[in-house]
Structure formats: C-alpha cells, structure tokens
C-alpha atoms as a PDB file:
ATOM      1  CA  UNK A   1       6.630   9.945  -4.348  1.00  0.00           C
ATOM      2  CA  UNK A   2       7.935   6.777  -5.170  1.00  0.00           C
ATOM      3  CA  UNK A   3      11.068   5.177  -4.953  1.00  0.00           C
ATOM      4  CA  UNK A   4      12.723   2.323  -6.703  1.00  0.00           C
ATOM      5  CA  UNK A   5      14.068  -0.416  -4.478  1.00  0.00           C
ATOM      6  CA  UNK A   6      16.495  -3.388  -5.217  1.00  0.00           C
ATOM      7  CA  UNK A   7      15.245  -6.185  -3.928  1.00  0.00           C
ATOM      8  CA  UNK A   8      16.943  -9.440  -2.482  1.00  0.00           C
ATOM      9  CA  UNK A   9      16.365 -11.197  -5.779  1.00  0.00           C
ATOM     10  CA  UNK A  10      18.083  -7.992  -7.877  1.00  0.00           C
ATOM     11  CA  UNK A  11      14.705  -6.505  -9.250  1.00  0.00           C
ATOM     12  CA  UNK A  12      13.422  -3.402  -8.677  1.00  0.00           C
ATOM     13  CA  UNK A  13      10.521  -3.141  -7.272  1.00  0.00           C
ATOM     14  CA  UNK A  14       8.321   0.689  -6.408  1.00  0.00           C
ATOM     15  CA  UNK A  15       7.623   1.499  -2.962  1.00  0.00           C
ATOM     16  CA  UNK A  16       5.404   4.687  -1.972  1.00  0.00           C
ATOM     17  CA  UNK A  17       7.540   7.130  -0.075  1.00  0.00           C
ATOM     18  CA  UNK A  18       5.673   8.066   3.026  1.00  0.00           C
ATOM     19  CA  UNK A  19       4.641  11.885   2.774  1.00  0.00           C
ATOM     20  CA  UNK A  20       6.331  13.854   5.879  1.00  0.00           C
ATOM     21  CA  UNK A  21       3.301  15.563   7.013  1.00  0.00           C
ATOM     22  CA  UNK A  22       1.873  11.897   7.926  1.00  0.00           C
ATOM     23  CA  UNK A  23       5.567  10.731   9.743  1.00  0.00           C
ATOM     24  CA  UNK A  24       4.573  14.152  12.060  1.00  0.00           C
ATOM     25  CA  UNK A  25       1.380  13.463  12.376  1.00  0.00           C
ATOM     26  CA  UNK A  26       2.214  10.072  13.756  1.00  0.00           C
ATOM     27  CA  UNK A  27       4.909  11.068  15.625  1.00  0.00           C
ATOM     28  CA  UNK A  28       2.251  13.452  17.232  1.00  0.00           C
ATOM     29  CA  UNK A  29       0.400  10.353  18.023  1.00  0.00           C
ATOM     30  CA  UNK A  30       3.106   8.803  19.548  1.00  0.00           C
ATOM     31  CA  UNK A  31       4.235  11.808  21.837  1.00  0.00           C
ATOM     32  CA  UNK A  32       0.142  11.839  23.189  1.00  0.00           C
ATOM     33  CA  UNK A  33       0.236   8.069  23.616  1.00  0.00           C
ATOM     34  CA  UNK A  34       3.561   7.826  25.999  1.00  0.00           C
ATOM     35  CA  UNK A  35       2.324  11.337  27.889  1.00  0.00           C
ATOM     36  CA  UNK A  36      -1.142   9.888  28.500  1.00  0.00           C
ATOM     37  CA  UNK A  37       0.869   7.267  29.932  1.00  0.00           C
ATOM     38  CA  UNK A  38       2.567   9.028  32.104  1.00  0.00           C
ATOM     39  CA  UNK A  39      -0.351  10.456  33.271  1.00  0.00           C
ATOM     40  CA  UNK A  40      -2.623   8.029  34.040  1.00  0.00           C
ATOM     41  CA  UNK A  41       0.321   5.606  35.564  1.00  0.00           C
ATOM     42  CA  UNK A  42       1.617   8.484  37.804  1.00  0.00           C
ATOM     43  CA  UNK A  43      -2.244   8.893  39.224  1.00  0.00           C
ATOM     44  CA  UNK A  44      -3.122   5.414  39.309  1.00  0.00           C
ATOM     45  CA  UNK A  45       0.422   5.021  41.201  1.00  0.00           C
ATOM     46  CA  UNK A  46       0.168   7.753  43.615  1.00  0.00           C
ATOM     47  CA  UNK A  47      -3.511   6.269  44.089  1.00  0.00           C
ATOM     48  CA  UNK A  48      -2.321   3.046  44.844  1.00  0.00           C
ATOM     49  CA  UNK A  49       0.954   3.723  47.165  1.00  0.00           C
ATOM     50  CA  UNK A  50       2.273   7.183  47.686  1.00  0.00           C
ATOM     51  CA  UNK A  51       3.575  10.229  46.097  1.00  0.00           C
ATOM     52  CA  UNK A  52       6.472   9.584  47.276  1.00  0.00           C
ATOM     53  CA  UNK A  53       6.492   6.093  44.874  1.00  0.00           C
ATOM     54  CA  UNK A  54       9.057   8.550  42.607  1.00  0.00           C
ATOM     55  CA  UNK A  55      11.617   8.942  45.321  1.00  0.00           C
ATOM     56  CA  UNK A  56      12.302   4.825  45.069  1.00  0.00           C
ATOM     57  CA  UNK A  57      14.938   4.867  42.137  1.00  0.00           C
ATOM     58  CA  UNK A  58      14.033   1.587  40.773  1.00  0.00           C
ATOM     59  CA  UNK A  59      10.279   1.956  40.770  1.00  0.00           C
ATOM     60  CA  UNK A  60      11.279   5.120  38.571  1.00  0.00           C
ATOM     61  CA  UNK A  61      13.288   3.335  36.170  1.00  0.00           C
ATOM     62  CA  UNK A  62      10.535   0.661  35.772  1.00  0.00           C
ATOM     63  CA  UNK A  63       8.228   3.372  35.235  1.00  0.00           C
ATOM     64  CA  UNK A  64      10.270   5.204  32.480  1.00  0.00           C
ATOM     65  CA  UNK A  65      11.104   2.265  30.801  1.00  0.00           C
ATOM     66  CA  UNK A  66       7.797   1.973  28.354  1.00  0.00           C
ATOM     67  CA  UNK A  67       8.505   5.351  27.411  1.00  0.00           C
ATOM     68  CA  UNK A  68      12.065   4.605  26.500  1.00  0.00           C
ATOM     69  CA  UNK A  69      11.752   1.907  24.391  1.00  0.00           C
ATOM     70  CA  UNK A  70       8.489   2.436  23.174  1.00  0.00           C
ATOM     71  CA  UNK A  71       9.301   2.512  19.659  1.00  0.00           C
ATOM     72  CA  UNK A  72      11.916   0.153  18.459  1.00  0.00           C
ATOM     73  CA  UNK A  73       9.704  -2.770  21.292  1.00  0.00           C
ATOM     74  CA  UNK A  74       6.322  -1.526  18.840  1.00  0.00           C
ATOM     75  CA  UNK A  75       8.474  -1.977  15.658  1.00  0.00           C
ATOM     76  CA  UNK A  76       9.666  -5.356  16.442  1.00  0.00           C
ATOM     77  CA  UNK A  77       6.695  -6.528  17.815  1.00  0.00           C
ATOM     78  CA  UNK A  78       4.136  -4.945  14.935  1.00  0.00           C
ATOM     79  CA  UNK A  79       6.702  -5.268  12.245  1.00  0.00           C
ATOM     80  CA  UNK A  80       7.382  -1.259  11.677  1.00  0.00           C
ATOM     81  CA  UNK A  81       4.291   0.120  13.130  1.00  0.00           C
ATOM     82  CA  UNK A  82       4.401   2.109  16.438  1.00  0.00           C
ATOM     83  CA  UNK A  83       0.708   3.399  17.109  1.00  0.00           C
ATOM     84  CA  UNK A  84       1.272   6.673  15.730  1.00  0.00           C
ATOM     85  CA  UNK A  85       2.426   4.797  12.407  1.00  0.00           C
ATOM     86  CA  UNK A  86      -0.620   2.470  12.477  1.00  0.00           C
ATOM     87  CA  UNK A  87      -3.026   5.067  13.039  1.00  0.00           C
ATOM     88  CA  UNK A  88      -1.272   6.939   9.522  1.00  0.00           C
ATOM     89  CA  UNK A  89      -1.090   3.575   7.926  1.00  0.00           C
ATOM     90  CA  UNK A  90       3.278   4.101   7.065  1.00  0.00           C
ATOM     91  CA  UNK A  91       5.735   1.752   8.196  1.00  0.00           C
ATOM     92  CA  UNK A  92       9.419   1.012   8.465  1.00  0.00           C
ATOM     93  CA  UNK A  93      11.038  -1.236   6.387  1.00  0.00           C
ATOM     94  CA  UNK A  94      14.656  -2.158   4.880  1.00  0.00           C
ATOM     95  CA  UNK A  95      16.080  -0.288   2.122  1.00  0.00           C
ATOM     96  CA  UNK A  96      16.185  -3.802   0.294  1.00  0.00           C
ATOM     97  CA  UNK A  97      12.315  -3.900   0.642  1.00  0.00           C
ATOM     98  CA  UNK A  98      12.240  -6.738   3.070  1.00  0.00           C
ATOM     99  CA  UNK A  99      11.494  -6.811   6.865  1.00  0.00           C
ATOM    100  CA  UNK A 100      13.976  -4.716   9.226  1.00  0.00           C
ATOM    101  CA  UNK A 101      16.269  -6.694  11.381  1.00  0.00           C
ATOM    102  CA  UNK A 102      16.054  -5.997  14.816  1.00  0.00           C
ATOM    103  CA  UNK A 103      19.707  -4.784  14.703  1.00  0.00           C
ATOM    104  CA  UNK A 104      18.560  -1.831  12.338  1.00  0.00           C
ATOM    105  CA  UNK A 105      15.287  -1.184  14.547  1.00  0.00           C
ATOM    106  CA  UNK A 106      18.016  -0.634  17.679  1.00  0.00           C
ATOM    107  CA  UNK A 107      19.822   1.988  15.409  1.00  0.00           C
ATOM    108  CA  UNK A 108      17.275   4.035  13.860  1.00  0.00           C
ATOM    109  CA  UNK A 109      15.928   4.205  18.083  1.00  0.00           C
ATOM    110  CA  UNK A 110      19.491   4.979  19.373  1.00  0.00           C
ATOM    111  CA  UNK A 111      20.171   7.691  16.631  1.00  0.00           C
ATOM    112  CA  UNK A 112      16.852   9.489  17.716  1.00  0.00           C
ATOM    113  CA  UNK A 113      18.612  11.308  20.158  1.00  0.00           C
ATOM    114  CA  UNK A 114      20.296  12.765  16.922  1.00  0.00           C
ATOM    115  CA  UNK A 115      17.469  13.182  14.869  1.00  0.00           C
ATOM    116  CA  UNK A 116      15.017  14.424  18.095  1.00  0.00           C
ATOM    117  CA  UNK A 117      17.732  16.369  20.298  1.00  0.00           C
ATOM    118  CA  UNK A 118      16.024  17.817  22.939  1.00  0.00           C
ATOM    119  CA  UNK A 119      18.409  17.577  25.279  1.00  0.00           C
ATOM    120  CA  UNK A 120      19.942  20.885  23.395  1.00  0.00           C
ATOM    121  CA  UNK A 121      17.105  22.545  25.384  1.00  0.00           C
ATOM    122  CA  UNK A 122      18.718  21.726  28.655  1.00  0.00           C
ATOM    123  CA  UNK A 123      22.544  22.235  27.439  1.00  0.00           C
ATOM    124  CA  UNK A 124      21.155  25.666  26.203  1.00  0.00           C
ATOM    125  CA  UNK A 125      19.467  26.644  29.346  1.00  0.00           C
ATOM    126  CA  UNK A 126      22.404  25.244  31.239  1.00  0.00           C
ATOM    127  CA  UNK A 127      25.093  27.681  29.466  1.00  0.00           C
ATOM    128  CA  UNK A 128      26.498  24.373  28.336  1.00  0.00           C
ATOM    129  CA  UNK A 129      25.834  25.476  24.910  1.00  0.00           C
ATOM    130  CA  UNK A 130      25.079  28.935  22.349  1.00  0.00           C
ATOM    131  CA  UNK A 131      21.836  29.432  21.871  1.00  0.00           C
ATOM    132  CA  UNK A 132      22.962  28.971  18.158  1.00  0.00           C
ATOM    133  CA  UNK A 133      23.384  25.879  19.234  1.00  0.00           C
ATOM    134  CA  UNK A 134      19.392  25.485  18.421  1.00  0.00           C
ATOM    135  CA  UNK A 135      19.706  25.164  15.123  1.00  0.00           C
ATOM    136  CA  UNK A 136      21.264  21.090  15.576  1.00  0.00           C
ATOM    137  CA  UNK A 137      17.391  20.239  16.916  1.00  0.00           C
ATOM    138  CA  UNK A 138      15.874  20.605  13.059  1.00  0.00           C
ATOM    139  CA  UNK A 139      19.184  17.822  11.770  1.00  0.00           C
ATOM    140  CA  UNK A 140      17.065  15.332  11.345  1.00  0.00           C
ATOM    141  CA  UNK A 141      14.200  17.361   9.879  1.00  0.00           C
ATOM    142  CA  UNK A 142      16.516  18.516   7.307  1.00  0.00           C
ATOM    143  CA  UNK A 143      17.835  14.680   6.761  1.00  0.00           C
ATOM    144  CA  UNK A 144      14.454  13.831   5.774  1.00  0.00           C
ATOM    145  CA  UNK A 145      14.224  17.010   3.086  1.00  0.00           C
ATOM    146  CA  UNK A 146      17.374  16.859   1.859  1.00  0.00           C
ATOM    147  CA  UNK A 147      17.763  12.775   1.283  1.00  0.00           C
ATOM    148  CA  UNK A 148      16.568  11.029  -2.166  1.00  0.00           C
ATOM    149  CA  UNK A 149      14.333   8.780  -0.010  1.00  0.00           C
ATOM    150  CA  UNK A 150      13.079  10.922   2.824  1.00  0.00           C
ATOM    151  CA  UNK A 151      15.126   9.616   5.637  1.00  0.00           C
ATOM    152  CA  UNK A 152      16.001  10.852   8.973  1.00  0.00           C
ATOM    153  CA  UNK A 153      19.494  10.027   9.959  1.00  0.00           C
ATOM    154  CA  UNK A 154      18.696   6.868  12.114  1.00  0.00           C
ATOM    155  CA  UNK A 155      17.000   5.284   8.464  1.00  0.00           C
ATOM    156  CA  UNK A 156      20.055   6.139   6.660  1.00  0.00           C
ATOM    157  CA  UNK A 157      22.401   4.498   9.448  1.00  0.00           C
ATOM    158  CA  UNK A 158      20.124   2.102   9.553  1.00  0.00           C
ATOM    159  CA  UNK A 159      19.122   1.185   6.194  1.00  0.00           C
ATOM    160  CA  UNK A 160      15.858   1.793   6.319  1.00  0.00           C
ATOM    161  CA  UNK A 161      12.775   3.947   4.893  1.00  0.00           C
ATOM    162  CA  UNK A 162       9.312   4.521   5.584  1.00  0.00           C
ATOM    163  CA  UNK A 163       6.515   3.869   3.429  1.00  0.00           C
ATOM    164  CA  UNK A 164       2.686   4.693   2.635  1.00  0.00           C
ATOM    165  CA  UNK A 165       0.633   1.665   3.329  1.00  0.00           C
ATOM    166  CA  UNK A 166      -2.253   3.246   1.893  1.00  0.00           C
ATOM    167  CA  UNK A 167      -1.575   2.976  -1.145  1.00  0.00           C
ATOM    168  CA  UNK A 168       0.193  -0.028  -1.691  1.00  0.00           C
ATOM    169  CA  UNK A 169      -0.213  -3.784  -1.102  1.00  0.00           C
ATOM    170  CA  UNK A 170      -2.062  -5.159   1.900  1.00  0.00           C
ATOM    171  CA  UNK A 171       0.758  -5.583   3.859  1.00  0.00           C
ATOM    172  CA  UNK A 172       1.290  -8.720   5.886  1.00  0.00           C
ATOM    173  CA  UNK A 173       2.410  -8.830   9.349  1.00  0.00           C
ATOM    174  CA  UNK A 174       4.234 -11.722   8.951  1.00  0.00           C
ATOM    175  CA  UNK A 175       5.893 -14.404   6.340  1.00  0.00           C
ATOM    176  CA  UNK A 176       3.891 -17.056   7.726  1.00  0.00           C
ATOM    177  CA  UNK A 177       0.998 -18.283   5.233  1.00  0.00           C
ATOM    178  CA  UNK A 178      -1.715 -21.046   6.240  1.00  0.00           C
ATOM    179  CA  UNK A 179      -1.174 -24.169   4.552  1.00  0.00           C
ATOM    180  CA  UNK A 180      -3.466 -27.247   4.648  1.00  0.00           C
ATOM    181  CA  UNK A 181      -2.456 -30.055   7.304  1.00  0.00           C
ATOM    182  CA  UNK A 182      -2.291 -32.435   4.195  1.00  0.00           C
ATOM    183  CA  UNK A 183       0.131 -30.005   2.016  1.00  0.00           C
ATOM    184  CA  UNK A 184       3.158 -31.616   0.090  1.00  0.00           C
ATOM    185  CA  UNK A 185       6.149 -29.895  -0.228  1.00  0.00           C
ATOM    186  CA  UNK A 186       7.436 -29.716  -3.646  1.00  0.00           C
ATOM    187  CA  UNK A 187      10.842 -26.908  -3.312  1.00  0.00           C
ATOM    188  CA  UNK A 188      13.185 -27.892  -0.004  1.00  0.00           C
ATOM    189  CA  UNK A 189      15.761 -26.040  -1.828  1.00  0.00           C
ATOM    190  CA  UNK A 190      13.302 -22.901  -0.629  1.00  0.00           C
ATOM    191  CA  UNK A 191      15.339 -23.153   3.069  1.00  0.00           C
ATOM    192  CA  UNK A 192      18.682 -22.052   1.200  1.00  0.00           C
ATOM    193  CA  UNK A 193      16.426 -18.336   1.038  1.00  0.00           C
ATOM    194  CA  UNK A 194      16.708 -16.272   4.003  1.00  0.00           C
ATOM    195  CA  UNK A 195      13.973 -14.880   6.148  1.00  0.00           C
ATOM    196  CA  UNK A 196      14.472 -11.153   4.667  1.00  0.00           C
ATOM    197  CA  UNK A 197      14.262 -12.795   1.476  1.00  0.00           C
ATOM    198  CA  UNK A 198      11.090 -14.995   2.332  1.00  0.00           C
ATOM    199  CA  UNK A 199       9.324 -11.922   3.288  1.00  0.00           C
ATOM    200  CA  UNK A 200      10.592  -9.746   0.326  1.00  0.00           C
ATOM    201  CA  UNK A 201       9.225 -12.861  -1.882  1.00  0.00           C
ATOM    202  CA  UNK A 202       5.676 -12.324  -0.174  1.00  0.00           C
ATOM    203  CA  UNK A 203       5.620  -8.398  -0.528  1.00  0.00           C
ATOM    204  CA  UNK A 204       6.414  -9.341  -4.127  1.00  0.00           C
ATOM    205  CA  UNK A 205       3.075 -11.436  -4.530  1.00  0.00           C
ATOM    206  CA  UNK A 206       1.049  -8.912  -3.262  1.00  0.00           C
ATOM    207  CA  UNK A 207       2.127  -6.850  -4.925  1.00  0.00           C
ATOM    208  CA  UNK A 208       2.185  -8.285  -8.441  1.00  0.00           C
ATOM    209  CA  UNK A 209      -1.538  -9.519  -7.378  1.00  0.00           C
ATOM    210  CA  UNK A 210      -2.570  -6.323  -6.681  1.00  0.00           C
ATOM    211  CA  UNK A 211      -1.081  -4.538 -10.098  1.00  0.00           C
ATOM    212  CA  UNK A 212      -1.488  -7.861 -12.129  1.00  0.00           C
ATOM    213  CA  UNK A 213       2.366  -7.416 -13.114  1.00  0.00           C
ATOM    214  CA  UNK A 214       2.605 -10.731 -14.442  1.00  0.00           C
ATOM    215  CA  UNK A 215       5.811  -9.627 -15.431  1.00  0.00           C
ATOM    216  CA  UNK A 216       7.413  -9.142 -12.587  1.00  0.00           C
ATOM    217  CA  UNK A 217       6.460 -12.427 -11.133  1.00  0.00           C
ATOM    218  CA  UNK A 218       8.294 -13.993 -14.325  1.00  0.00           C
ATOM    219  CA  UNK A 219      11.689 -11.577 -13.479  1.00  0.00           C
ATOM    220  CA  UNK A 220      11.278 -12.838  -9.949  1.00  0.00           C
ATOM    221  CA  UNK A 221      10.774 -16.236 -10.796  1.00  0.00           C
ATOM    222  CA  UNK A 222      13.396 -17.044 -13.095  1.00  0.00           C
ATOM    223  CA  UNK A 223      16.000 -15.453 -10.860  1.00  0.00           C
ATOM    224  CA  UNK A 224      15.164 -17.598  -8.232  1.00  0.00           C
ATOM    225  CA  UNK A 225      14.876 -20.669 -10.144  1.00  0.00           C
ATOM    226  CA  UNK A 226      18.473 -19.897 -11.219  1.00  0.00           C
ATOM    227  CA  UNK A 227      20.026 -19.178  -7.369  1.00  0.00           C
ATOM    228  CA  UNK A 228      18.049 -22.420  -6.346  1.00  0.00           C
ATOM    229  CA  UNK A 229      19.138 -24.306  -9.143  1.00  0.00           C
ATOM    230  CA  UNK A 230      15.429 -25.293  -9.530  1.00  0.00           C
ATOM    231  CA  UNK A 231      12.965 -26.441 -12.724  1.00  0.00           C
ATOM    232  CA  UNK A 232      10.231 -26.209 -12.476  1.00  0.00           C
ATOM    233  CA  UNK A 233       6.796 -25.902 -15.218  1.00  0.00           C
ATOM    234  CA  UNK A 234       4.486 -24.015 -12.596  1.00  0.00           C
ATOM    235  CA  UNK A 235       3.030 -20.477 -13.869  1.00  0.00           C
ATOM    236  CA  UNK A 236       5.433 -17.731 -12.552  1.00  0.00           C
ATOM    237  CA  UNK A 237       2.858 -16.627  -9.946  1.00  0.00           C
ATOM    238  CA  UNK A 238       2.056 -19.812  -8.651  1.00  0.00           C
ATOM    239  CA  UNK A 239       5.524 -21.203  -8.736  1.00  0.00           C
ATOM    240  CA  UNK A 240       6.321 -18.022  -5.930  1.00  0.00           C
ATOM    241  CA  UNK A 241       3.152 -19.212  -3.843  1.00  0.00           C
ATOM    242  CA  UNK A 242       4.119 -22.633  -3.520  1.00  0.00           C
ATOM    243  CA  UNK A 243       7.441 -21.528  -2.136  1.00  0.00           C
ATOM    244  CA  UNK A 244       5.937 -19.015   0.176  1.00  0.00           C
ATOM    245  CA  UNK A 245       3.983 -22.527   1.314  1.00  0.00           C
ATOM    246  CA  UNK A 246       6.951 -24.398   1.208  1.00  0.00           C
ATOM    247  CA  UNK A 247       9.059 -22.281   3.417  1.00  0.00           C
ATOM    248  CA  UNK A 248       5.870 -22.337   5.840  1.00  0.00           C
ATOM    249  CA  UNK A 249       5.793 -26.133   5.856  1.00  0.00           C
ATOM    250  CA  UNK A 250       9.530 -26.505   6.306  1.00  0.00           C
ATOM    251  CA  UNK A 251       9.982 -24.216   9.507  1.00  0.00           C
ATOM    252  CA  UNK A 252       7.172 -25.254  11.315  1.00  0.00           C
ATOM    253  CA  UNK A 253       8.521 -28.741  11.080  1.00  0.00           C
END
C-alpha cells in the first residue's frame, strides 16, 4: 500500500506502507535479540562474579537498561532501524517524509507501554483488573488496522509511520554527501533550510533518480527557488544536488 505524504517543500511525494506481517516479524526479531541478551549477560555475569550479582540493585538497573531503551537508542542511532527493522528492511520516519526528531522517537518508545501492555498480565493475575480487561493488550494492534496509514498509537502521537525499504529508494543513513576538498559553494541561502528539510530534499533525489520523475524534481525545485528567493539556470535535478553539496560544505565549516 502506498501512501501520499506532504513533504516539507508542499509536494506530495509516495511512500510504501510497510506490510504488518513484516513490523511482527521484526518485532519478533527484536524480542529474540534483547532475550538472548539476557541470557548470555546473566551467564557470562554469574560466570564472572556471583549469582547473587542480581541482589545488588544498581548492577540490576545497569543490566536492564539495554533492554529498556533498546529501541528508541537503535532508532536514533541507525536512523529508524532497530535490528528487527533492518533485518525486514522497514523503517520509521516522519509523517512529513523527513527524518524523525529524537523528540518523536522518545514518544512512539514511551507510548509502547500502550500499544504493547503487558503489564495487563500482571494487573490481571493480581485481581487488580477483569480478565476482560485483556482485551486493552490488542489497542495497538487494532491502531495499526484501523488507521489510514498503518500506525500504532505511539506513530500517531508521534507523527510518524513506517515504511518498506524494499521497495523504494536506497535509503541513506544520513544527509551528509561527499564533496570534493576543492568544491565551491554556489547557494548559502541553502542554511535558511532545516535539517528535516535537508534530508527530505535528499529522499527526494533518490527518489526522482530512481523513477526518473523529472517532474517532480522541477515541482521541488521551483518551490524552493521561490522560499530561498534564489535564480538560478541549473537543470532541476542538478540544481537539488548542488544544494544537497552546499548544505554539506556549509556545516562542516
């Protein structure tokens, strides 16, 4: 399925949605990779001190702590990709089609105790709560069913989605490009754009490079010439590169 995004620069631009039977397949992932964890840690621990290493509190906490913020530390660090994610080539990004702020990687991993509530297990077992109670552990299941662009109620508090890398653009990790050592700047006026919009700019290229959508790069480029206040003669596409390059040359500097 795809969906139509608005970008920073007011064009739409298609993004494929990620199926759901790949976001629980790499959630799957996920769960194996922070259990293995546990595991091994635990008997390389116990191997290495005591079993009674669990009764310090603080050695505890440090322990835990990987397994607790395992995925918004893997989103901001890999730039939407946990392992699970990776390994099912999907990713998080903004609703806007840019990078995710770390702000909205801290919500969608705070509101996964809504979307993932397993502590309804123990409030059940406890008495705390009816065993109709249950039914809240399938909310964000339902989110992603019931919502236009398959989201789980951390993306939608978040502004967010997650897409199919497979079939889409080679995504880039970053919004840094190589430039030469003897490069020229031609576009300061590129440092008025903000990072989320740098990066949409360079999804955009790869995009329009991939589907040849020389159109697009025209839309893009005339809207930005117009917020920049900028003339320019280049070819839409390569007018877009060389601001990509400028915005390199100016931040590193």
């Amino acid at each position: 399925m795809l969906v139509k995004l608005d970008t920073g620069f007011n064009i739409e631009v298609e993004f494929p949605i990620s199926p759901f039977a790949r976001r629980m397949f790499a959630w799957i992932i996920d769960v194996v990779v922070m259990i293995t964890y546990l595991y091994l840690g635990n008997k390389l621990l116990v191997y290495a001190f005591t079993p009674s290493w669990m009764n310090i509190g603080w050695a505890t906490v440090l322990f835990g702590m990987p397994v607790a913020f395992y995925h918004p530390a893997f989103e901001i660090i890999f730039n939407g990709q946990s392992i699970g994610k990776k390994a099912m080539a999907i990713k998080v990004i903004a609703e806007d089609g840019g990078q995710p702020s770390i702000s909205q990687y801290l919500v969608r991993w705070v509101f996964r105790m809504v979307d993932f509530p397993l502590w309804i297990f123990a409030m059940i077992a406890g008495a705390v709560m009816p065993w109709w109670g249950s039914v809240f552990l399938f909310a964000g299941i339902a989110c992603v069913i019931m919502t236009e662009k398959s989201q789980r109620i951390g993306d939608v508090v978040a502004g967010t989605i997650i897409i199919d890398t497979k079939t889409t653009t080679s995504w880039q990790d970053t919004v840094f490009t190589e430039i030469e050592s003897t490069y020229q700047p031609k576009y300061p006026e590129v440092m008025r754009l903000s990072d989320k919009d740098i990066n949409t700019l360079k999804s955009i290229i790869e995009t329009v490079k991939k589907k040849t959508d020389y159109d697009l790069s025209i839309r893009i480029a005339e809207r930005i010439k117009t917020k920049l206040i900028i003339v320019s003669d280049q070819d839409s596409l390569d007018f877009l590169e060389t601001l990509l390059k400028d915005y390199n040359y100016y931040s590193t500097k």
